[in-house]
C-alpha atoms as a PDB file:
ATOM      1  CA  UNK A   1    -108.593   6.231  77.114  1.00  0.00           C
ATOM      2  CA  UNK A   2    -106.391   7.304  79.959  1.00  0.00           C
ATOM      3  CA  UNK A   3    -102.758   7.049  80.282  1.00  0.00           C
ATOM      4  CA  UNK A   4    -101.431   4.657  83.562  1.00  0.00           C
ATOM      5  CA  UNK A   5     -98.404   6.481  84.804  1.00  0.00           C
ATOM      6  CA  UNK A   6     -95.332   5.400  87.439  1.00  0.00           C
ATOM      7  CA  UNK A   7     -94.676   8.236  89.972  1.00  0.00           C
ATOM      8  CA  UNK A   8     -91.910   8.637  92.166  1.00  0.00           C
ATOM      9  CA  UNK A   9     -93.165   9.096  95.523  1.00  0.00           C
ATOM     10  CA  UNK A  10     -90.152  10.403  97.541  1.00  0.00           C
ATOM     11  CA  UNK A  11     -89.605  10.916 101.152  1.00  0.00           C
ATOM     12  CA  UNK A  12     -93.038  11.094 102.956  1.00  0.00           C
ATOM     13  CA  UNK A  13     -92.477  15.103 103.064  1.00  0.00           C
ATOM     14  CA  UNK A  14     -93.062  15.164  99.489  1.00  0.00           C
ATOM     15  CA  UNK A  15     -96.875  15.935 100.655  1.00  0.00           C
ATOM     16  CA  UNK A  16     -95.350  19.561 101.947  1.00  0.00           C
ATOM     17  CA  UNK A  17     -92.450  20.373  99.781  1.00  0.00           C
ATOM     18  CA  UNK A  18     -92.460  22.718  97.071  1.00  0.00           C
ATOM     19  CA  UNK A  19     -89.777  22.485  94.532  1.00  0.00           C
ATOM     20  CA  UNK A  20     -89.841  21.303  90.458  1.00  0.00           C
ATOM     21  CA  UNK A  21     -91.316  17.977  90.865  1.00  0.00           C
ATOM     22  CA  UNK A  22     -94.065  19.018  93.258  1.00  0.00           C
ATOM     23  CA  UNK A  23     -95.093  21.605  90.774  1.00  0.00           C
ATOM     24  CA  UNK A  24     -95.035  19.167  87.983  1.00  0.00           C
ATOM     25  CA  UNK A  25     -97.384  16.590  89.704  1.00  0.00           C
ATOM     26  CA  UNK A  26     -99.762  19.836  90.240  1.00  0.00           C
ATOM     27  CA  UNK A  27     -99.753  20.404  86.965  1.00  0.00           C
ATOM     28  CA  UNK A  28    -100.291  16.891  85.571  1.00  0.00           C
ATOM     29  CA  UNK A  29    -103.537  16.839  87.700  1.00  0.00           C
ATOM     30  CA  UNK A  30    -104.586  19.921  85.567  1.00  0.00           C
ATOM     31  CA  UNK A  31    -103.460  18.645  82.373  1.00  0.00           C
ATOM     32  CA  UNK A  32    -105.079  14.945  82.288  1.00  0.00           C
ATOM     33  CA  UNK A  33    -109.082  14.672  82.030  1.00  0.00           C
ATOM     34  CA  UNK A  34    -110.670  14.401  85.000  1.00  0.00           C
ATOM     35  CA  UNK A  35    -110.921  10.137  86.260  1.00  0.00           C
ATOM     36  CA  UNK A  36    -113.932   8.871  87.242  1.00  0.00           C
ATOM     37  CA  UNK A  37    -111.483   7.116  89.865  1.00  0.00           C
ATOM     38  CA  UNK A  38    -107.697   5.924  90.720  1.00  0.00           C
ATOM     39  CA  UNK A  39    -106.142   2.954  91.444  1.00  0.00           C
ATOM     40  CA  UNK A  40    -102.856   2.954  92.999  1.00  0.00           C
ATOM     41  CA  UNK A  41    -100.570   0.142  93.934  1.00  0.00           C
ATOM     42  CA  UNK A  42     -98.235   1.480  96.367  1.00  0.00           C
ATOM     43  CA  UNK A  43     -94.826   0.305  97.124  1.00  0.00           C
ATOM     44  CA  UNK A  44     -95.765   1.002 101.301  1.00  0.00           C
ATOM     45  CA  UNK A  45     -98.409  -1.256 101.135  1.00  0.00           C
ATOM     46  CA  UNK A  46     -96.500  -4.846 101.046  1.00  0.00           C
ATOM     47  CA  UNK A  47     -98.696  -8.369 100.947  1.00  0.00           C
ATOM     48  CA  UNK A  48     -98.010 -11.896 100.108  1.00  0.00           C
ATOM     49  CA  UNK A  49    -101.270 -11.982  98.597  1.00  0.00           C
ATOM     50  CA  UNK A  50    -102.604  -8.856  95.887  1.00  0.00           C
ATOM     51  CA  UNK A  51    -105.185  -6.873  97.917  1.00  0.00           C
ATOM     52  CA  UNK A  52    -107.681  -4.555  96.933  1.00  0.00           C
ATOM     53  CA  UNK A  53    -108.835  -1.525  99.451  1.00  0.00           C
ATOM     54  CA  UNK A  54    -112.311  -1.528 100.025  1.00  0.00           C
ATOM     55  CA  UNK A  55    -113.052   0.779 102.638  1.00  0.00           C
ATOM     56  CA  UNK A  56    -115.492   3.407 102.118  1.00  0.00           C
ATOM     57  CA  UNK A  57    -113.946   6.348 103.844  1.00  0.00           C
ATOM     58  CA  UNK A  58    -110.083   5.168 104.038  1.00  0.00           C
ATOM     59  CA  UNK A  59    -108.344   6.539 106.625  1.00  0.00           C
ATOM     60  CA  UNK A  60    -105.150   8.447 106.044  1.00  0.00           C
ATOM     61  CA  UNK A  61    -102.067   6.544 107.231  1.00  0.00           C
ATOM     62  CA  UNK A  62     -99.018   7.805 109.019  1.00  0.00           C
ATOM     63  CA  UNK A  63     -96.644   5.078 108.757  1.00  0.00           C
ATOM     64  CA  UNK A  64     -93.780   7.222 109.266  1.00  0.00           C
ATOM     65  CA  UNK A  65     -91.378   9.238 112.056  1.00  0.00           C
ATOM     66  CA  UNK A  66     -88.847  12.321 112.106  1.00  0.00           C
ATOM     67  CA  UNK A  67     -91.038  14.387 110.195  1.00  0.00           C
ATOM     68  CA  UNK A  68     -93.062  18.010 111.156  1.00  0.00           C
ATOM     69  CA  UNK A  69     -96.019  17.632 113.408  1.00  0.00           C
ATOM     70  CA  UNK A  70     -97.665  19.737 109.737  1.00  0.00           C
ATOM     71  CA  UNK A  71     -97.175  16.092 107.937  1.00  0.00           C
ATOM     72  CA  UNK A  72     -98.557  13.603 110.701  1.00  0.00           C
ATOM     73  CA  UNK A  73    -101.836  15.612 110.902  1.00  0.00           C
ATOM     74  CA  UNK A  74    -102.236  15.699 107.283  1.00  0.00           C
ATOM     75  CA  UNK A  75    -105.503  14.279 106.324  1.00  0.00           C
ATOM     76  CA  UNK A  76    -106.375  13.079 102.634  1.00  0.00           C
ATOM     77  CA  UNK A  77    -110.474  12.196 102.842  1.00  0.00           C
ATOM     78  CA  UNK A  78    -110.912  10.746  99.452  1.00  0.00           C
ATOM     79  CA  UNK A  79    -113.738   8.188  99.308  1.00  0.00           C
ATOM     80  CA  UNK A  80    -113.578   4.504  98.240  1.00  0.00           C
ATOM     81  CA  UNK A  81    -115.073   3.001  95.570  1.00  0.00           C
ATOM     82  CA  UNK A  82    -116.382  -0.383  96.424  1.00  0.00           C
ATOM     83  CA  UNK A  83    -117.843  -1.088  92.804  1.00  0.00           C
ATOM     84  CA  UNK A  84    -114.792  -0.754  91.210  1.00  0.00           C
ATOM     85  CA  UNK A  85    -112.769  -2.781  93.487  1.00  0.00           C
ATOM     86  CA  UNK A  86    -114.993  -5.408  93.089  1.00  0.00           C
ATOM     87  CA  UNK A  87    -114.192  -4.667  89.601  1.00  0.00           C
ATOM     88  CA  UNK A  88    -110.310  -5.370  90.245  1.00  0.00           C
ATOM     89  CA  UNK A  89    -110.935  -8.114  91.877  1.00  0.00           C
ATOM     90  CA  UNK A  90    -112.967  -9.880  88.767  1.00  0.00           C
ATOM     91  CA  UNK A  91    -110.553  -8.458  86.415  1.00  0.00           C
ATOM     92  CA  UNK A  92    -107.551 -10.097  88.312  1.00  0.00           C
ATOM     93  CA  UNK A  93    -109.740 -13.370  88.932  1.00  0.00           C
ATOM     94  CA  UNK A  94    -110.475 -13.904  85.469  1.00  0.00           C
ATOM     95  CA  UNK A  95    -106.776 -13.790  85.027  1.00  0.00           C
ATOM     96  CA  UNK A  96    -105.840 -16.507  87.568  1.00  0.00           C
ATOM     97  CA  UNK A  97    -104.446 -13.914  89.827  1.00  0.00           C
ATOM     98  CA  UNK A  98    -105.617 -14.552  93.603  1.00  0.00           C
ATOM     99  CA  UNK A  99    -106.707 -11.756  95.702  1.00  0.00           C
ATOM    100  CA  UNK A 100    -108.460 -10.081  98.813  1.00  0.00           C
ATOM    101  CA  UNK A 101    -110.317  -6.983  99.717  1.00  0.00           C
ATOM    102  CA  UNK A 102    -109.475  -5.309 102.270  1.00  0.00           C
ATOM    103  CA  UNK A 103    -112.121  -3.013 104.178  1.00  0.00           C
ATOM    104  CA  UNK A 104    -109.433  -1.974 106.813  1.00  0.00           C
ATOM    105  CA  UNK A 105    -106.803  -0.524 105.015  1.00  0.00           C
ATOM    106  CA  UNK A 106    -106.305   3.030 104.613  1.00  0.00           C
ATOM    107  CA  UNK A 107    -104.040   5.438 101.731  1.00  0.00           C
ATOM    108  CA  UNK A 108    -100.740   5.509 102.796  1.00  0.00           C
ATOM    109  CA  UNK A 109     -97.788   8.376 102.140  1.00  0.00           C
ATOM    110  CA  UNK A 110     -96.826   6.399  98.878  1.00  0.00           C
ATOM    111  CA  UNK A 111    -100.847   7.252  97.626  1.00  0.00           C
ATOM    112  CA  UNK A 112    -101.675  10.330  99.091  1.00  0.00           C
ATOM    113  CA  UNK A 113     -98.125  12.056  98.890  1.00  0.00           C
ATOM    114  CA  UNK A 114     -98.428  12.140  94.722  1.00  0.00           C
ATOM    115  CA  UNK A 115    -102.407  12.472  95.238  1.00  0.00           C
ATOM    116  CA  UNK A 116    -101.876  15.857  97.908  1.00  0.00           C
ATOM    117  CA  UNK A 117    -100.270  17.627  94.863  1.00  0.00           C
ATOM    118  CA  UNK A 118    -101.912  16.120  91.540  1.00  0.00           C
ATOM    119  CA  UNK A 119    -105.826  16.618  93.445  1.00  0.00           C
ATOM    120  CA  UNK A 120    -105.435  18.648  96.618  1.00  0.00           C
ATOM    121  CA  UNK A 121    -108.975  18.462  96.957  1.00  0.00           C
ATOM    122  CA  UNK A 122    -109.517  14.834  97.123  1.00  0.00           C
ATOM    123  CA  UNK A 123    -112.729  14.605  94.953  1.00  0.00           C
ATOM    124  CA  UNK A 124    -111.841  11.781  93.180  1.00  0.00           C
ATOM    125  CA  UNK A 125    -112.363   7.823  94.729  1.00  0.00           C
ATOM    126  CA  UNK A 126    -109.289   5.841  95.188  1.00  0.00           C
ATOM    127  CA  UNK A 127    -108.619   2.340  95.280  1.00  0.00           C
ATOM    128  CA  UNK A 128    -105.309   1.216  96.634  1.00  0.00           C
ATOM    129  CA  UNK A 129    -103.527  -2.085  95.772  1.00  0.00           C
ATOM    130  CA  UNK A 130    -100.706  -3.603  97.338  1.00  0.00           C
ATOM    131  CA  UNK A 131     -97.419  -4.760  96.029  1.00  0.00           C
ATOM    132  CA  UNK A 132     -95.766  -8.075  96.583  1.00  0.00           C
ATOM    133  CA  UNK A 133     -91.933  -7.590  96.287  1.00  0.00           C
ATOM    134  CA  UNK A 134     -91.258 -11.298  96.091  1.00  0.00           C
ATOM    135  CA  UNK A 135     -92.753 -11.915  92.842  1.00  0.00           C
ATOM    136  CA  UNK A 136     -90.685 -11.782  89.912  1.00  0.00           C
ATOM    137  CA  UNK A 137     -90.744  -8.979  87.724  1.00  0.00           C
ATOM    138  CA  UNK A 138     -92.839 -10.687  85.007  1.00  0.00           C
ATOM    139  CA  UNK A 139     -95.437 -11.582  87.561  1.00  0.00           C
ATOM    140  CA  UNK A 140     -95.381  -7.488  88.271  1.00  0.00           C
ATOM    141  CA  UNK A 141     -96.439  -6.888  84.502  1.00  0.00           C
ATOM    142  CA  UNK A 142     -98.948  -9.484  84.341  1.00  0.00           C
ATOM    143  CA  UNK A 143    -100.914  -8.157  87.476  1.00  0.00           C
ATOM    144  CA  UNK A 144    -100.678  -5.052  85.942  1.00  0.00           C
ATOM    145  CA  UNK A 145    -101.770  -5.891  82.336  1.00  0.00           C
ATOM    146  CA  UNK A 146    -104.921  -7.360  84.067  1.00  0.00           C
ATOM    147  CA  UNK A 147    -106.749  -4.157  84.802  1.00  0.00           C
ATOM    148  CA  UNK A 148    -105.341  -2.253  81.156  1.00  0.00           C
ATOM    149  CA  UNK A 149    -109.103  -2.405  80.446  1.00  0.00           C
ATOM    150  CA  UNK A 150    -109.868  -0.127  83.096  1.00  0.00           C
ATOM    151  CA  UNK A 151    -107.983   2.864  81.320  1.00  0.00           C
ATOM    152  CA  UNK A 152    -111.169   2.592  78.399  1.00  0.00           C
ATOM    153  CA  UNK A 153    -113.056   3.204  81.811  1.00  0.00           C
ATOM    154  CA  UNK A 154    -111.914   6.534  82.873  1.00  0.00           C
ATOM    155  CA  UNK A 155    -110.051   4.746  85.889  1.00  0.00           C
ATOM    156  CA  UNK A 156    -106.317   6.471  86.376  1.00  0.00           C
ATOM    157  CA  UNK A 157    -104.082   3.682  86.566  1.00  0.00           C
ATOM    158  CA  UNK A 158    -100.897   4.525  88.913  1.00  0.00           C
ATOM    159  CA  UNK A 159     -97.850   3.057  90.257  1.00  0.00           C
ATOM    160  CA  UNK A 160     -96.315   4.973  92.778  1.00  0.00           C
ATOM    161  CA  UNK A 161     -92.560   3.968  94.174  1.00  0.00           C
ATOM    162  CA  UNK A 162     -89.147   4.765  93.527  1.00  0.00           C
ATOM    163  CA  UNK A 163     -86.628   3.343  90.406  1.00  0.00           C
ATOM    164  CA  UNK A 164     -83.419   4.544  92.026  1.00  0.00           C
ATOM    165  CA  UNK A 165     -84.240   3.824  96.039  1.00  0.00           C
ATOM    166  CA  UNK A 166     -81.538   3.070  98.271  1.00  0.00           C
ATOM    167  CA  UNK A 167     -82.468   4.892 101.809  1.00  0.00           C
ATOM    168  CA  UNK A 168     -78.908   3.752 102.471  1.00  0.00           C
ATOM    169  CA  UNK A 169     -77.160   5.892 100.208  1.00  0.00           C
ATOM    170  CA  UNK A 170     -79.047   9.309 100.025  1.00  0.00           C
ATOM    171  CA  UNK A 171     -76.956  12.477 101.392  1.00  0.00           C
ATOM    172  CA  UNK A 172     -78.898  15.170 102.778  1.00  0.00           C
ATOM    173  CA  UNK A 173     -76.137  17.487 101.933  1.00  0.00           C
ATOM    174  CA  UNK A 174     -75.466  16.595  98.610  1.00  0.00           C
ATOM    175  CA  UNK A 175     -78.135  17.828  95.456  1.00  0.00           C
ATOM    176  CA  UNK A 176     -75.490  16.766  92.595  1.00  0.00           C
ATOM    177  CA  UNK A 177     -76.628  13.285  91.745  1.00  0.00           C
ATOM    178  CA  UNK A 178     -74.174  10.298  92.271  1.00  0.00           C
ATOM    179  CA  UNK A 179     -73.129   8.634  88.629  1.00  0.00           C
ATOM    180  CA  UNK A 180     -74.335   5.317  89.053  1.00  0.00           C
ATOM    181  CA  UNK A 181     -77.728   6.569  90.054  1.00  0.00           C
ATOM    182  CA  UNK A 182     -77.903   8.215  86.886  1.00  0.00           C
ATOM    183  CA  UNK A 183     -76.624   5.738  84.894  1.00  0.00           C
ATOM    184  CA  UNK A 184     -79.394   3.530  86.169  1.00  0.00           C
ATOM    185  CA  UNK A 185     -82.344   5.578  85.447  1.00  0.00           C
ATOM    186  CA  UNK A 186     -80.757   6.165  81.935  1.00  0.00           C
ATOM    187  CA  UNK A 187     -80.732   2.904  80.533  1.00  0.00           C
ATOM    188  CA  UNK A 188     -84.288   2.519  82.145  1.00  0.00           C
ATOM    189  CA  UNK A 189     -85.485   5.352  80.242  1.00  0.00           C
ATOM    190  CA  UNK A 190     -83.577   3.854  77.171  1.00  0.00           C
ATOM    191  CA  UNK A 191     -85.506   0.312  77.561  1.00  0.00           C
ATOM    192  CA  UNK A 192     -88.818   2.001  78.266  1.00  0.00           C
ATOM    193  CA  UNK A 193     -88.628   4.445  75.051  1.00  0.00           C
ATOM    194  CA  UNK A 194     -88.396   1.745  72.762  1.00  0.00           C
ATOM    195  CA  UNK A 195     -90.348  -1.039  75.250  1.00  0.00           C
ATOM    196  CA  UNK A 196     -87.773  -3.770  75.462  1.00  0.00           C
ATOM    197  CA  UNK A 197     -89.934  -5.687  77.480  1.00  0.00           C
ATOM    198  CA  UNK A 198     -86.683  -8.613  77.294  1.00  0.00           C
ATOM    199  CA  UNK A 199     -84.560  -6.174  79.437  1.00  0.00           C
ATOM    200  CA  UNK A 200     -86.450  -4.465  81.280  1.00  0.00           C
ATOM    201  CA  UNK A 201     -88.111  -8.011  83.163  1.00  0.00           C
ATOM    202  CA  UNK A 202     -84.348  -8.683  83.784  1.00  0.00           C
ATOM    203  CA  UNK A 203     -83.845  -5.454  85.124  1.00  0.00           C
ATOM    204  CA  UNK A 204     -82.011  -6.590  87.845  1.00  0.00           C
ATOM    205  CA  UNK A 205     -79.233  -8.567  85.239  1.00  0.00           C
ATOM    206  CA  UNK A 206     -79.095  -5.974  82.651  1.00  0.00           C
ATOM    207  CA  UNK A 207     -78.921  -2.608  84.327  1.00  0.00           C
ATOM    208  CA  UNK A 208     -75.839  -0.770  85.339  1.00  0.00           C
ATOM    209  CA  UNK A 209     -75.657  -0.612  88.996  1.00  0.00           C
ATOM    210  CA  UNK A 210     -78.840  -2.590  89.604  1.00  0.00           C
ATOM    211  CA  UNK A 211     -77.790  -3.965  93.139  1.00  0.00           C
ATOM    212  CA  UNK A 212     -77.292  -0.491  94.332  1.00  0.00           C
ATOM    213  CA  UNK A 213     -80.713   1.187  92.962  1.00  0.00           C
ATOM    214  CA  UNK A 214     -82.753  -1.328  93.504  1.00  0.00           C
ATOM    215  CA  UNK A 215     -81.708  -3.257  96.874  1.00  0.00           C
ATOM    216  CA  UNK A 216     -84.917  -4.306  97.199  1.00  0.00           C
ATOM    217  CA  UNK A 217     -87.572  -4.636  94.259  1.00  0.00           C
ATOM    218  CA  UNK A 218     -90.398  -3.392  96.335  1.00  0.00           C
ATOM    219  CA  UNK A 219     -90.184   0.176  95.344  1.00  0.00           C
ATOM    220  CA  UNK A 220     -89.396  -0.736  91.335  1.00  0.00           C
ATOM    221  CA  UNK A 221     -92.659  -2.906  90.734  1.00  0.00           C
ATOM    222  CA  UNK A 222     -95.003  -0.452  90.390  1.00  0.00           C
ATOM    223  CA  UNK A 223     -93.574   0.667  87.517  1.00  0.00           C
ATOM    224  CA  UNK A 224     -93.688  -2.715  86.370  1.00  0.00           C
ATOM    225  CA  UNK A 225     -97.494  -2.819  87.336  1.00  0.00           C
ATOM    226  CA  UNK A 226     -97.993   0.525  85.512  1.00  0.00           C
ATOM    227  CA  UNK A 227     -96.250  -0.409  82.475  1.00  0.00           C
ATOM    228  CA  UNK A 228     -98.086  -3.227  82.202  1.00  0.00           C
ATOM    229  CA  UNK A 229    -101.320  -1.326  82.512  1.00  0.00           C
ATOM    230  CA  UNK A 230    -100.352  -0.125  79.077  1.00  0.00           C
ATOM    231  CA  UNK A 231     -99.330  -3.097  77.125  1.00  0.00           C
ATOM    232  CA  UNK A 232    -101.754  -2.974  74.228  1.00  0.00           C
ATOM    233  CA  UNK A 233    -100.317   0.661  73.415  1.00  0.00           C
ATOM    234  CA  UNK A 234     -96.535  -0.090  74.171  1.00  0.00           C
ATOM    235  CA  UNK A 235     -95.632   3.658  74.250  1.00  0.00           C
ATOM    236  CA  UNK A 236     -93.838   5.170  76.937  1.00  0.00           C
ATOM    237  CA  UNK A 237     -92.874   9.513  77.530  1.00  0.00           C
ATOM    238  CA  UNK A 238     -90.909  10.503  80.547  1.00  0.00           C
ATOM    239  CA  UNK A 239     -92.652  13.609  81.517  1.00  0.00           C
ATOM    240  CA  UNK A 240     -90.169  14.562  84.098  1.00  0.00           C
ATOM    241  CA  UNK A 241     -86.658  13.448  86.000  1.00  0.00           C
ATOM    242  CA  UNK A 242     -84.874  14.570  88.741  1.00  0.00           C
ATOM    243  CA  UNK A 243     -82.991  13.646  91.936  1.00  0.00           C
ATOM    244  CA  UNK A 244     -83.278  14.291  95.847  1.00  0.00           C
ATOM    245  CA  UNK A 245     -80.191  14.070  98.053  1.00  0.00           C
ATOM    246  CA  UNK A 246     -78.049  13.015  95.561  1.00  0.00           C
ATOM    247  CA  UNK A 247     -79.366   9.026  95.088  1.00  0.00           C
ATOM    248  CA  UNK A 248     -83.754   9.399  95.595  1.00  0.00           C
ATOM    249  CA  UNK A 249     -85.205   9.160  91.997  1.00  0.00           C
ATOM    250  CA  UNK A 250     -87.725  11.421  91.265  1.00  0.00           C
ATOM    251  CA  UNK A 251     -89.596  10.721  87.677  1.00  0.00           C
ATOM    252  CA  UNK A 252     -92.825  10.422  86.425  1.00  0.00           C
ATOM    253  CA  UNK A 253     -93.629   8.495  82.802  1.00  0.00           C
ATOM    254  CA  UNK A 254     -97.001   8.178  81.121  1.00  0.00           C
ATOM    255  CA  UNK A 255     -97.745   4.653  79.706  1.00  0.00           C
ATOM    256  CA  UNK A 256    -100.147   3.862  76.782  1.00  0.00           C
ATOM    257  CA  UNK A 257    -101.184   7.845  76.758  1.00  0.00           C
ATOM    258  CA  UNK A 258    -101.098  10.136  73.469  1.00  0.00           C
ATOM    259  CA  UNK A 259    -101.627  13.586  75.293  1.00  0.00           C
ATOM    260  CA  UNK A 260     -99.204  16.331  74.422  1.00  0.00           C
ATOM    261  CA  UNK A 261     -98.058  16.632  77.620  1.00  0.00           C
ATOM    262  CA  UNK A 262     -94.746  18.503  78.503  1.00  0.00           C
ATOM    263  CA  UNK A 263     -91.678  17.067  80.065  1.00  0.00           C
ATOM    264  CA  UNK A 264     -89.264  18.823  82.577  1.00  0.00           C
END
């Protein structure tokens, strides 16, 4: 059975940079057995009501500005895979969960930026899923406990967003990461290593500094979705941690997974 994992997704430039986190989401790709396919619910792709890419060929998406001409005519041509998002959408029907495909939608940065590094070549269908940031954070782990089955499948479970991700507060100029960002991802990482399910669902009440790393929960649910992925196992490793101008979280943990693989 496969692991589901949360990944940080960064800046959109993530897709071109080369530093310790790029290099560990290249090697993750090599590490994990090969998935039959991925599903991703991105923290770019917002809906009121859970959707379910369907398109065959999904087009890449460039939802973005201010970044190299190099970026914007990146292209990431993995196929679709319409039988298993009809499988998504039975799994989430059979668990009162309402849903849509959606045949237009394409991958955006928060899907292929991870996917560029962890399977340059693209050989491997994705289906991407959207995230609703006005549902409550146990909502988040019950969508996401609805396709656990899928991991017995050989289907890569992912969350990609951000736990510490306040665009308001990141300085370009500044590596050394600001105290209260840490202090936030480290009593996340103390909740998830023992799977306090209580505190982390009231996340936004328990955390240090909450308000300021999570201003809006848009970018935090897909780790809710991917920890719920994995809620039969209940084990969590963080496989790597680091920041970006000084407040933009950049972490990866593996949910439900018993691999031996290395953090940094």
């Amino acid at each position: 059975m496969l692991p589901a994992f949360y990944i940080a997704h960064g800046t959109p430039g993530l897709a071109i940079e080369q530093h310790a986190y790029t290099e560990f989401l290249q090697k993750l790709g090599k590490s994990l057995p090969l998935p039959r396919a991925i599903a991703v619910f991105s923290a770019h792709w917002e809906s009121p009501v859970q959707r379910i890419s369907s398109a065959v060929h999904p087009r890449t998406l460039h939802a973005f500005a201010g970044y190299p001409p190099k970026l914007h005519d990146m292209k990431y041509p993995s196929r679709g895979d319409l039988t298993l998002s009809l499988q998504i959408r039975q799994l989430f029907e059979a668990e009162g969960i309402g849903c849509e495909l959606d045949d237009d939608r394409g991958l955006d940065h928060g899907v292929w930026g991870p996917l560029s590094h962890m399977y340059p070549a693209a050989q491997i269908p994705v289906v991407a899923l959207s995230v609703n940031p006005r549902l409550t954070a146990e909502e988040h782990y019950r969508i996401g406990a609805a396709l656990g089955s899928l991991r017995e499948a050989d289907v890569l479970v992912l969350g990609s967003g951000g736990t510490v991700h306040n665009l308001r507060r990141l300085d370009r100029n500044d590596p050394v990461p600001q105290l209260w960002a840490v202090a936030f991802d480290e009593w996340l990482a103390e909740q998830l290593d023992t799977w306090n399910l209580e505190a982390l669902l009231r996340y936004d009440e328990r955390a240090p500094h909450a308000a300021e790393a999570v201003p809006s929960p848009g970018h935090f649910a897909p780790l809710l979705l991917a920890l719920g992925a994995a809620d039969e196992a209940r084990r969590a490793k963080l496989l790597h941690h680091s920041f970006q101008m000084s407040t933009l979280s950049l972490s990866c943990w593996m949910f439900g997974g018993r691999q031996a693989l290395s953090s940094s």
